[in-house]
N, C-alpha and C. Protein backbone atom coordinates (compact mmCIF):
# COMPACT_ATOMS: atom_id res chain seq x y z
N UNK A 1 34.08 -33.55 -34.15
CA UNK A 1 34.38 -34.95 -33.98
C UNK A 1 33.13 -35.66 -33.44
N UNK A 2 33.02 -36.69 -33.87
CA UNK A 2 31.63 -37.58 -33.77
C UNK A 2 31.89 -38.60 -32.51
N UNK A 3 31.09 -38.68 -31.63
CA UNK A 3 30.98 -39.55 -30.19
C UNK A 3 31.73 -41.07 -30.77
N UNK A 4 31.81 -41.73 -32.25
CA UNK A 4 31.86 -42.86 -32.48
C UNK A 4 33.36 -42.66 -31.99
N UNK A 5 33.88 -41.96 -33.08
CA UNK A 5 35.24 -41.16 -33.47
C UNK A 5 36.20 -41.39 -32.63
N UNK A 6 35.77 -40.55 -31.09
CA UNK A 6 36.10 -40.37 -29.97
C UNK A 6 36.52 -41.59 -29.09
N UNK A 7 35.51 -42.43 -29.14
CA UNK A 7 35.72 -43.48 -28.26
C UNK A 7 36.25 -44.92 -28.79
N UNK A 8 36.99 -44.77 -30.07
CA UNK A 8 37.74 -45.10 -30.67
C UNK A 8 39.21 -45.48 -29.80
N UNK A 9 39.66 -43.89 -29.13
CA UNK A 9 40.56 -43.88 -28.18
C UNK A 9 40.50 -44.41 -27.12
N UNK A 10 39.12 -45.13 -26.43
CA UNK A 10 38.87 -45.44 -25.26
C UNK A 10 39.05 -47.16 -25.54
N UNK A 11 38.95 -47.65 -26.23
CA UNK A 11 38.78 -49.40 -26.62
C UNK A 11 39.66 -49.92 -25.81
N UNK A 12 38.82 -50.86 -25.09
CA UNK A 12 39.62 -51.73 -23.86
C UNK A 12 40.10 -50.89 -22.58
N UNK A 13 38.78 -49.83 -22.46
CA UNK A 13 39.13 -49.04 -21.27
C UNK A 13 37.48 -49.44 -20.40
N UNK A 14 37.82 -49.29 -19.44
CA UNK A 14 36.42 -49.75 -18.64
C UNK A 14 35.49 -48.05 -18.10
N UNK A 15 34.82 -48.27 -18.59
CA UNK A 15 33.61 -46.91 -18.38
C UNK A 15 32.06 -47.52 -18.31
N UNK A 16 31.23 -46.74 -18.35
CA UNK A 16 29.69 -46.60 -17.86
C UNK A 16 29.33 -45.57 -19.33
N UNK A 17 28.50 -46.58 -19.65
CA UNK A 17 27.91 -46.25 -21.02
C UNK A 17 26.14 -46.11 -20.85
N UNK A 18 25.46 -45.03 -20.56
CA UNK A 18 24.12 -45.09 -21.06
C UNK A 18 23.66 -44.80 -22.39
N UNK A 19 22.43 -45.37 -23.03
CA UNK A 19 22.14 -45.29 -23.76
C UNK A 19 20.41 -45.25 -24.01
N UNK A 20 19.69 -45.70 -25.08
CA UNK A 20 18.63 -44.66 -24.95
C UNK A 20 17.78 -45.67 -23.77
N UNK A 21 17.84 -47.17 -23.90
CA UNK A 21 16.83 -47.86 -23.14
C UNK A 21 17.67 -49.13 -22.16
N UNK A 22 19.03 -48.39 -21.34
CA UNK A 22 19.64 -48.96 -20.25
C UNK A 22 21.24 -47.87 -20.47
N UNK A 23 21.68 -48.59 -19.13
CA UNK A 23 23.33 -48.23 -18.98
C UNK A 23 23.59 -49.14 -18.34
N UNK A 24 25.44 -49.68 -18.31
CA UNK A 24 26.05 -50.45 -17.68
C UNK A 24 27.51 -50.11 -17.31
N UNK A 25 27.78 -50.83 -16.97
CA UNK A 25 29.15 -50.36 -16.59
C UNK A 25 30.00 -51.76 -17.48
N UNK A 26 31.26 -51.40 -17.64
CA UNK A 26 31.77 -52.57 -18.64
C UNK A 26 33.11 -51.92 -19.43
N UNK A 27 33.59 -52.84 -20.21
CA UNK A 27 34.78 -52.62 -20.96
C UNK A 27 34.31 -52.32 -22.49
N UNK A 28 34.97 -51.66 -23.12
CA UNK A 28 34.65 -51.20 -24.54
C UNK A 28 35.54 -51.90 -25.45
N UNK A 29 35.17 -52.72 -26.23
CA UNK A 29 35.92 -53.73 -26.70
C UNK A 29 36.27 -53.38 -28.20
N UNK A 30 35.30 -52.17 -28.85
CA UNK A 30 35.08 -51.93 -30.41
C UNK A 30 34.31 -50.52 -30.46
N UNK A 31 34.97 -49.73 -31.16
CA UNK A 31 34.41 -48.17 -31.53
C UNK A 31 34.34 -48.26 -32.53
N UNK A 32 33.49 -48.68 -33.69
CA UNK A 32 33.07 -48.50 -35.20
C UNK A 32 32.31 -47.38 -35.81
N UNK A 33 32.00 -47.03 -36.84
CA UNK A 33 31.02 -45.91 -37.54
C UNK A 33 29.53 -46.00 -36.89
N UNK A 34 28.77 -47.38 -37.00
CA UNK A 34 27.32 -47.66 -36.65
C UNK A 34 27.34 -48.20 -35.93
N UNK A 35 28.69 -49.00 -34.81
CA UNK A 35 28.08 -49.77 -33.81
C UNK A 35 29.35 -49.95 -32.71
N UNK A 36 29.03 -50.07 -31.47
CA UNK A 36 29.71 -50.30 -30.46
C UNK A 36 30.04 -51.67 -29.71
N UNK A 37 30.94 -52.43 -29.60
CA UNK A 37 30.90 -53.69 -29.24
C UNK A 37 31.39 -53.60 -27.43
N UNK A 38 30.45 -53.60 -26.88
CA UNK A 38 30.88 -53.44 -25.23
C UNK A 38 30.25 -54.59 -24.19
N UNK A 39 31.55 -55.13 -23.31
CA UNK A 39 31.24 -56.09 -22.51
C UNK A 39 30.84 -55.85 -21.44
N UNK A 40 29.91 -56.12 -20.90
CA UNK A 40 28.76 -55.61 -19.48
C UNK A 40 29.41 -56.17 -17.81
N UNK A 41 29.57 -55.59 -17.32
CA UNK A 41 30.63 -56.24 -15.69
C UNK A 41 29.40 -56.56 -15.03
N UNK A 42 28.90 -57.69 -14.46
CA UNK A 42 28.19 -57.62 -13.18
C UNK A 42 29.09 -57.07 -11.84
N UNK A 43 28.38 -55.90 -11.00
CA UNK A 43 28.87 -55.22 -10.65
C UNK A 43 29.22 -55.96 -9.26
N UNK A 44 27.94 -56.87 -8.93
CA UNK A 44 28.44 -57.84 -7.75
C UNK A 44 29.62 -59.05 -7.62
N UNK A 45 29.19 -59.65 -9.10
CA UNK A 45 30.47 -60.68 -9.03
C UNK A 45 32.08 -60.39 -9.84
N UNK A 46 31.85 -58.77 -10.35
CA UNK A 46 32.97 -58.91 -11.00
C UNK A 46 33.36 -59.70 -12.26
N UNK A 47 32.46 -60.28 -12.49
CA UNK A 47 32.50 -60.73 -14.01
C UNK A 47 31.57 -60.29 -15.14
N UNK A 48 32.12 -60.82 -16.08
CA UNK A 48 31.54 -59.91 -17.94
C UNK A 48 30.46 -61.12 -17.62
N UNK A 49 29.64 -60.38 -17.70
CA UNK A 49 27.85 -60.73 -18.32
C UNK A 49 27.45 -61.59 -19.46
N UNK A 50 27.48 -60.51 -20.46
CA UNK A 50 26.88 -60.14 -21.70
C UNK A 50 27.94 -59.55 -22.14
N UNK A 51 27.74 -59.40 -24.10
CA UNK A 51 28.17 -58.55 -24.60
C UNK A 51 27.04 -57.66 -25.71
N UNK A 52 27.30 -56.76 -25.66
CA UNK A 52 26.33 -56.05 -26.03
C UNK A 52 27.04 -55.55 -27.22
N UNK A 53 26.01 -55.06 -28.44
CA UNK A 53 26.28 -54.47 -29.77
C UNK A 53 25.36 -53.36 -29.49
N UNK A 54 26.08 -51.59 -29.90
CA UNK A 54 24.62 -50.93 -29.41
C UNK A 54 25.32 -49.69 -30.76
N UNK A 55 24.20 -49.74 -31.03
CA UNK A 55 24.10 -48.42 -32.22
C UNK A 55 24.53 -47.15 -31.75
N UNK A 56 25.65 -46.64 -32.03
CA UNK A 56 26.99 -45.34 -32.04
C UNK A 56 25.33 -44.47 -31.74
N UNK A 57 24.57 -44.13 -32.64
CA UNK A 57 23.98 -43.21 -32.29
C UNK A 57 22.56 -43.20 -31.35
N UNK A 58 22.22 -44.33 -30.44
CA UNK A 58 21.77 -44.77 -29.81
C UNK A 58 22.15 -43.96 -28.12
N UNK A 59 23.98 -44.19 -28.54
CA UNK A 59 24.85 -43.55 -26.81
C UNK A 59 24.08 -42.08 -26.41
N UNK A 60 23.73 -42.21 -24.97
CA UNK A 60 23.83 -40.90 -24.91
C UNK A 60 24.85 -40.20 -24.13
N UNK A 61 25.17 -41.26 -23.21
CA UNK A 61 26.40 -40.56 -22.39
C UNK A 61 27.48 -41.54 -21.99
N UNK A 62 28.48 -40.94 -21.55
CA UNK A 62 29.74 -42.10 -21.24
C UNK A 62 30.42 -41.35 -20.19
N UNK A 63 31.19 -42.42 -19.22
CA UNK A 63 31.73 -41.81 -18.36
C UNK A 63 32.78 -42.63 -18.40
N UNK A 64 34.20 -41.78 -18.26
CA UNK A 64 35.69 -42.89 -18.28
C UNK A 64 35.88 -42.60 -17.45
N UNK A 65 35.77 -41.59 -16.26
CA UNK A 65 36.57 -41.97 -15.13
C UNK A 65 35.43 -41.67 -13.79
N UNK A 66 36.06 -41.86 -12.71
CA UNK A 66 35.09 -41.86 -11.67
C UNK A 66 35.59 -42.84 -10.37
N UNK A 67 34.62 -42.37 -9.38
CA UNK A 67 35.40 -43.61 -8.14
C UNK A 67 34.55 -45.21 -8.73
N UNK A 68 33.48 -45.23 -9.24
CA UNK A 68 32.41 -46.29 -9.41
C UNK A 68 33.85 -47.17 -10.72
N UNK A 69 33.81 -46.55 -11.76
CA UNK A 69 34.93 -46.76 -12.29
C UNK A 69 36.27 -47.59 -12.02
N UNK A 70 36.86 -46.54 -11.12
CA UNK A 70 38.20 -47.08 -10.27
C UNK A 70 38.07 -48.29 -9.82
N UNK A 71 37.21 -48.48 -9.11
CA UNK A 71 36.78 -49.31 -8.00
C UNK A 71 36.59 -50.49 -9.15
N UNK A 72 35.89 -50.56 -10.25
CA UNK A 72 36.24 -51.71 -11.26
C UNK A 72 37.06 -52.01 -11.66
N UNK A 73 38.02 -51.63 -11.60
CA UNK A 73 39.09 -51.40 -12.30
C UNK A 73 40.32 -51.89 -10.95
N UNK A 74 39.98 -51.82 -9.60
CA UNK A 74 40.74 -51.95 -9.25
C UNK A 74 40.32 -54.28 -8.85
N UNK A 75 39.05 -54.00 -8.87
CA UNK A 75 38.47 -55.25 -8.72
C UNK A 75 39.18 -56.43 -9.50
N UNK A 76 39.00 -55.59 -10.95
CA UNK A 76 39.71 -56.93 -12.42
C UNK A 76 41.30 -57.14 -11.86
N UNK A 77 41.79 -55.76 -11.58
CA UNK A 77 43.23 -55.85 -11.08
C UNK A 77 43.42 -57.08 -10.02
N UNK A 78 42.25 -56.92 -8.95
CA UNK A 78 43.11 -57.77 -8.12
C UNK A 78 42.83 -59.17 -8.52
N UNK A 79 42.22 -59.36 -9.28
CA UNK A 79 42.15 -61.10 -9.90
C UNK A 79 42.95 -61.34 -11.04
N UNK A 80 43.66 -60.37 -11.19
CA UNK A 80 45.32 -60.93 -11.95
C UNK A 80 46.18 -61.80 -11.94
N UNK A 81 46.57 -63.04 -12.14
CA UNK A 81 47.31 -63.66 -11.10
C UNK A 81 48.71 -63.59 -12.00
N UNK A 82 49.86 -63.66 -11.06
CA UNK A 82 51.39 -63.41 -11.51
C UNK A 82 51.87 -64.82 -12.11
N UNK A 83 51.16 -65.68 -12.86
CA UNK A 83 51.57 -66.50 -13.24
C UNK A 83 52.05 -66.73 -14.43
């Protein structure tokens, strides 16, 4: 199974994506054949950046879970509002 393939299953999950010339942390918005569509978190304010397009075979590593992770994840959570 091919890294594209894979993270197919992850879309709209928040992970830490390096690749050959940066990494970020962010939501995965699109797992395609040649390209990845992922939105970048500034890690201080809690908000999407950028969105980035990055060539499937460009990735070198990915991480879905983790405390760095959580901790984003618990951030977006608490600016939910019950309205």
């Amino acid at each position: 199974m091919r890294l594209a393939e894979k993270l197919k299953e992850y879309e709209n999950q928040y992970m830490f994506i390096k690749w050959v010339t940066g990494g970020e942390y962010g939501k995965l918005i699109y797992s395609g054949d040649d390209f990845i569509e992922f939105n970048v978190i500034n890690i201080d304010s809690m908000e999407y950046s950028e969105t980035l397009l990055i060539q499937s075979s460009l990735i070198l590593e990915v991480a879905i879970g983790g405390s760095d992770i959580q901790r984003i994840i618990a951030e977006v959570s608490s600016k939910i509002t019950s309205e």
